[in-house]
Protein backbone atom coordinates (compact mmCIF):
# COMPACT_ATOMS: atom_id res chain seq x y z
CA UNK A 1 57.61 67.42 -51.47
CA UNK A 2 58.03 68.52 -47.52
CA UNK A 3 56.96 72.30 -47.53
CA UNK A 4 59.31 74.17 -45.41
CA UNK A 5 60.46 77.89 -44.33
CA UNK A 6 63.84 79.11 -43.15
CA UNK A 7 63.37 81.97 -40.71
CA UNK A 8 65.90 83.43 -37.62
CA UNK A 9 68.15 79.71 -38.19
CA UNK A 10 65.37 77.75 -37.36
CA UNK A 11 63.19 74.95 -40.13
CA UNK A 12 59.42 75.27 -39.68
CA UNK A 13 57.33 73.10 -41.67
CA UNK A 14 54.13 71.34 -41.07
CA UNK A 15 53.55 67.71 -39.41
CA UNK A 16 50.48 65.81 -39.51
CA UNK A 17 50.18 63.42 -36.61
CA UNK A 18 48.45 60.15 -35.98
CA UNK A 19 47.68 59.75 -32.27
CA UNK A 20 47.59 56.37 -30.42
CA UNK A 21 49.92 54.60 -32.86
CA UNK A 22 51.63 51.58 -31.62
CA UNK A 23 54.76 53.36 -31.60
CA UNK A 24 55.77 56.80 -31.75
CA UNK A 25 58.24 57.21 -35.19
CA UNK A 26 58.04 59.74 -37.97
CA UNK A 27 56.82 58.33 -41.51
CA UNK A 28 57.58 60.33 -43.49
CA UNK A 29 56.10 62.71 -45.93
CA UNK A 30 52.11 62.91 -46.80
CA UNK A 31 51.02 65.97 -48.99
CA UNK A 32 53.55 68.53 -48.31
CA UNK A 33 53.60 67.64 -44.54
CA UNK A 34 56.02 65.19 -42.17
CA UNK A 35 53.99 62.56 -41.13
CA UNK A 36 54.14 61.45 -37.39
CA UNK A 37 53.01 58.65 -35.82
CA UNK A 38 52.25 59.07 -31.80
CA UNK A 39 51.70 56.64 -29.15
CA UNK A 40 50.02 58.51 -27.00
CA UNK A 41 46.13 59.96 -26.83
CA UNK A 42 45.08 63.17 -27.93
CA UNK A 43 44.45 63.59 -24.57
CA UNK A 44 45.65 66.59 -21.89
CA UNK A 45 48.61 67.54 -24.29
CA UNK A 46 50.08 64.06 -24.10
CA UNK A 47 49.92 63.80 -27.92
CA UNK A 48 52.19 67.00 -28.00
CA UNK A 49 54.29 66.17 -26.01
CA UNK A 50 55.03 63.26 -27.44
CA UNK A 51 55.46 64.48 -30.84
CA UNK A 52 58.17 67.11 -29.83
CA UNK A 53 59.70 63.85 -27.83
CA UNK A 54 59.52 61.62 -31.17
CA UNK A 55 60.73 64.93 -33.16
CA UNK A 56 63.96 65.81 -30.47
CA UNK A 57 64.75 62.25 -30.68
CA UNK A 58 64.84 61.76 -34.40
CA UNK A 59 66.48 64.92 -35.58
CA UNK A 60 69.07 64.73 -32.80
CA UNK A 61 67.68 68.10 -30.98
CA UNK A 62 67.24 68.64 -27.14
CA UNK A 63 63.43 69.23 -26.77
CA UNK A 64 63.16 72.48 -26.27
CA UNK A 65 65.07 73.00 -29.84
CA UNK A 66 61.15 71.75 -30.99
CA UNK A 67 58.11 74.46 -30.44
CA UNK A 68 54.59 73.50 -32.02
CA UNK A 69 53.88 76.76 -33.73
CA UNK A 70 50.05 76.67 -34.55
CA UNK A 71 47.37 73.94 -34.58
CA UNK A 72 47.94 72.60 -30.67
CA UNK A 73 44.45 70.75 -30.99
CA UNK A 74 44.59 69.75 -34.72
CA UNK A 75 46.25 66.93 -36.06
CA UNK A 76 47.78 69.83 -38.41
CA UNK A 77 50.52 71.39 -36.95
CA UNK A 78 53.04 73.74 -37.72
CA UNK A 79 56.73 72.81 -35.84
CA UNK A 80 59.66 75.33 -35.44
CA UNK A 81 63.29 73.45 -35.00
CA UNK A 82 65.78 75.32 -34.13
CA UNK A 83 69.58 73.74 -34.74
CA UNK A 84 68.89 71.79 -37.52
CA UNK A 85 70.15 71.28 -41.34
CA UNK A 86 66.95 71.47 -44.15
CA UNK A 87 68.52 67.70 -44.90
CA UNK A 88 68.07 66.18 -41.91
CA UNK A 89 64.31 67.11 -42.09
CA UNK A 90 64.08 65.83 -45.83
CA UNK A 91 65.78 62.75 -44.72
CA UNK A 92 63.16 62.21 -42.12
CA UNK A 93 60.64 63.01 -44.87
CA UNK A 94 62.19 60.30 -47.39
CA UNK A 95 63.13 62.91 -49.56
CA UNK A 96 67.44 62.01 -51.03
């Protein structure tokens, strides 16, 4: 189960992310955390980047609605979203 906390009407939860993936899509949940899947390098903050990109996109958000929180050079990271519904995050995570 995707762990989560509600705090000032924004979701932040915790994403693991795989860089240099063929494509960048979520998929979904992996030990309490929202599995992402990157095509870019972990290189110069591309692999940010690209994860609040893949995030915006998929939870229908403009990007700056998506902040990484903590864990900027881990694949561990803890994501703020601002404007968003806890089921629209549990959908992304697989969870009904």
């Amino acid at each position: 189960m995707l762990r989560y906390t509600e705090a000032d009407g924004s979701l932040i939860f915790t994403v693991r992310v795989a860089p240099r993936a063929s494509k960048s899509a979520v998929a979904g949940e992996r030990d309490g955390a929202l599995k992402v899947r990157v095509a870019a390098p972990p290189v110069d903050g591309a692999a940010n980047e690209e994860l609040v990109k893949t995030l915006a996109k998929a939870l229908s958000v403009p990007t700056r609605a998506v902040e990484i929180v903590s864990g900027h050079s881990s694949k561990t990271k803890t994501m703020r979203v601002s404007g968003v519904e806890l089921r629209q995050i549990l959908h992304l995570a697989g969870v009904k």
